[in-house]
Protein backbone atom coordinates (compact mmCIF):
# COMPACT_ATOMS: atom_id res chain seq x y z
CA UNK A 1 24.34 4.01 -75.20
CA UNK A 2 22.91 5.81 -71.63
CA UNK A 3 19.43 4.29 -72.61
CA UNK A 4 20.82 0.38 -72.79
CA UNK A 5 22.29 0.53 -69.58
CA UNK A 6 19.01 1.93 -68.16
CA UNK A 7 17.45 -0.76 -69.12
CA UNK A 8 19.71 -3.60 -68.36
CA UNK A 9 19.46 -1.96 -64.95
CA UNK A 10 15.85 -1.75 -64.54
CA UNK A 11 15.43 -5.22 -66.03
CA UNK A 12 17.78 -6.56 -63.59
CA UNK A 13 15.85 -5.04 -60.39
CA UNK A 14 12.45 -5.58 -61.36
CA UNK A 15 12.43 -9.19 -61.50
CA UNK A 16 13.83 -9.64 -58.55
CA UNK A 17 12.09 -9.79 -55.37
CA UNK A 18 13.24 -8.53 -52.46
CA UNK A 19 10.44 -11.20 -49.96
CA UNK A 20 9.40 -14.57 -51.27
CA UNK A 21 6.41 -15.62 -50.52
CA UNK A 22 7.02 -17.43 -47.50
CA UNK A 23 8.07 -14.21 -45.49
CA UNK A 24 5.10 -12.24 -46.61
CA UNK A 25 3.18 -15.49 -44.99
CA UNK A 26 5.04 -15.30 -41.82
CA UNK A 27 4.57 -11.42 -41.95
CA UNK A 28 1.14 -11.77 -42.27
CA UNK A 29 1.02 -14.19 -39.02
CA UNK A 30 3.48 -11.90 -37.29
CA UNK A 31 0.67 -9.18 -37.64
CA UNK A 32 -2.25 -11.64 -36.55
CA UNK A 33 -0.08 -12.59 -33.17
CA UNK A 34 0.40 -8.27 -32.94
CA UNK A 35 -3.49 -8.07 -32.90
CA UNK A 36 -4.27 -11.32 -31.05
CA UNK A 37 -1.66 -9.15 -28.16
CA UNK A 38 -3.42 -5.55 -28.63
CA UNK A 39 -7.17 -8.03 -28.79
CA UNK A 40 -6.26 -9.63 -25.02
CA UNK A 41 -5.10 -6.18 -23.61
CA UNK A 42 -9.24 -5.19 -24.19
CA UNK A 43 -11.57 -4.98 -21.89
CA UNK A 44 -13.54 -3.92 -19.14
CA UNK A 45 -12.13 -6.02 -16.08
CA UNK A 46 -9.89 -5.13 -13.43
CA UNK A 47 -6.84 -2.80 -14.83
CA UNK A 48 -4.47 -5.22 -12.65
CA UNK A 49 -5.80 -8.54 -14.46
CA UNK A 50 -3.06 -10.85 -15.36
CA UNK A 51 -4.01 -10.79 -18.95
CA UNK A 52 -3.71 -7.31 -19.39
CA UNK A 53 -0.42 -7.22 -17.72
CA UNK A 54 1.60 -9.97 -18.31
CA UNK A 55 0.36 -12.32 -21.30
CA UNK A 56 -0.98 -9.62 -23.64
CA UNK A 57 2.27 -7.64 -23.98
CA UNK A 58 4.47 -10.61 -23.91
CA UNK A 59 2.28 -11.94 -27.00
CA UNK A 60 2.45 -8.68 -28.51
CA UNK A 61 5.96 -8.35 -28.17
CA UNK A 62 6.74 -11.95 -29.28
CA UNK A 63 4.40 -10.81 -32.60
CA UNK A 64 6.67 -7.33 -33.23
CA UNK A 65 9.54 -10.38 -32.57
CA UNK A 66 8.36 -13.39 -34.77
CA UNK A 67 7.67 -9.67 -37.46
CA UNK A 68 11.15 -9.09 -37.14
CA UNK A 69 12.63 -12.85 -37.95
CA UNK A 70 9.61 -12.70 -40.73
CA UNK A 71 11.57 -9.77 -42.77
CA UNK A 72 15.09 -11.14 -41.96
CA UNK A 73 14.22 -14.88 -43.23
CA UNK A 74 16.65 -15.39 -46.74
């Protein structure tokens, strides 16, 4: 009787997905935007550039951001 229920169980949560598709896509792109942010913070310039300080980290943290909708998308 134990064993059925086991089963049933593991029948019920292994066909169901907790992501569909589409947020492993937007996951994927969250992680590209991440890298494009860490990519733009490179470099041997001036420590003070612009890029460095102000448009890298607000891509990077629109990437951890657009990650965080990505997961939370039903």
């Amino acid at each position: 009787m134990a064993e059925k229920k086991q089963t049933t169980a593991t029948k019920e949560t292994g066909s169901e997905l907790v992501f569909t598709k589409k947020n492993y896509q937007l996951l994927l792109i969250s992680i590209a935007i991440v890298a494009v942010g860490f990519i733009l913070m490179m470099g041997t310039t001036d420590i003070y550039d612009t890029r460095k300080t102000l448009i890298a980290p607000l891509v990077v943290l629109f990437g951890f951001g657009f990650g965080i909708y990505a997961v939370l998308k039903k």
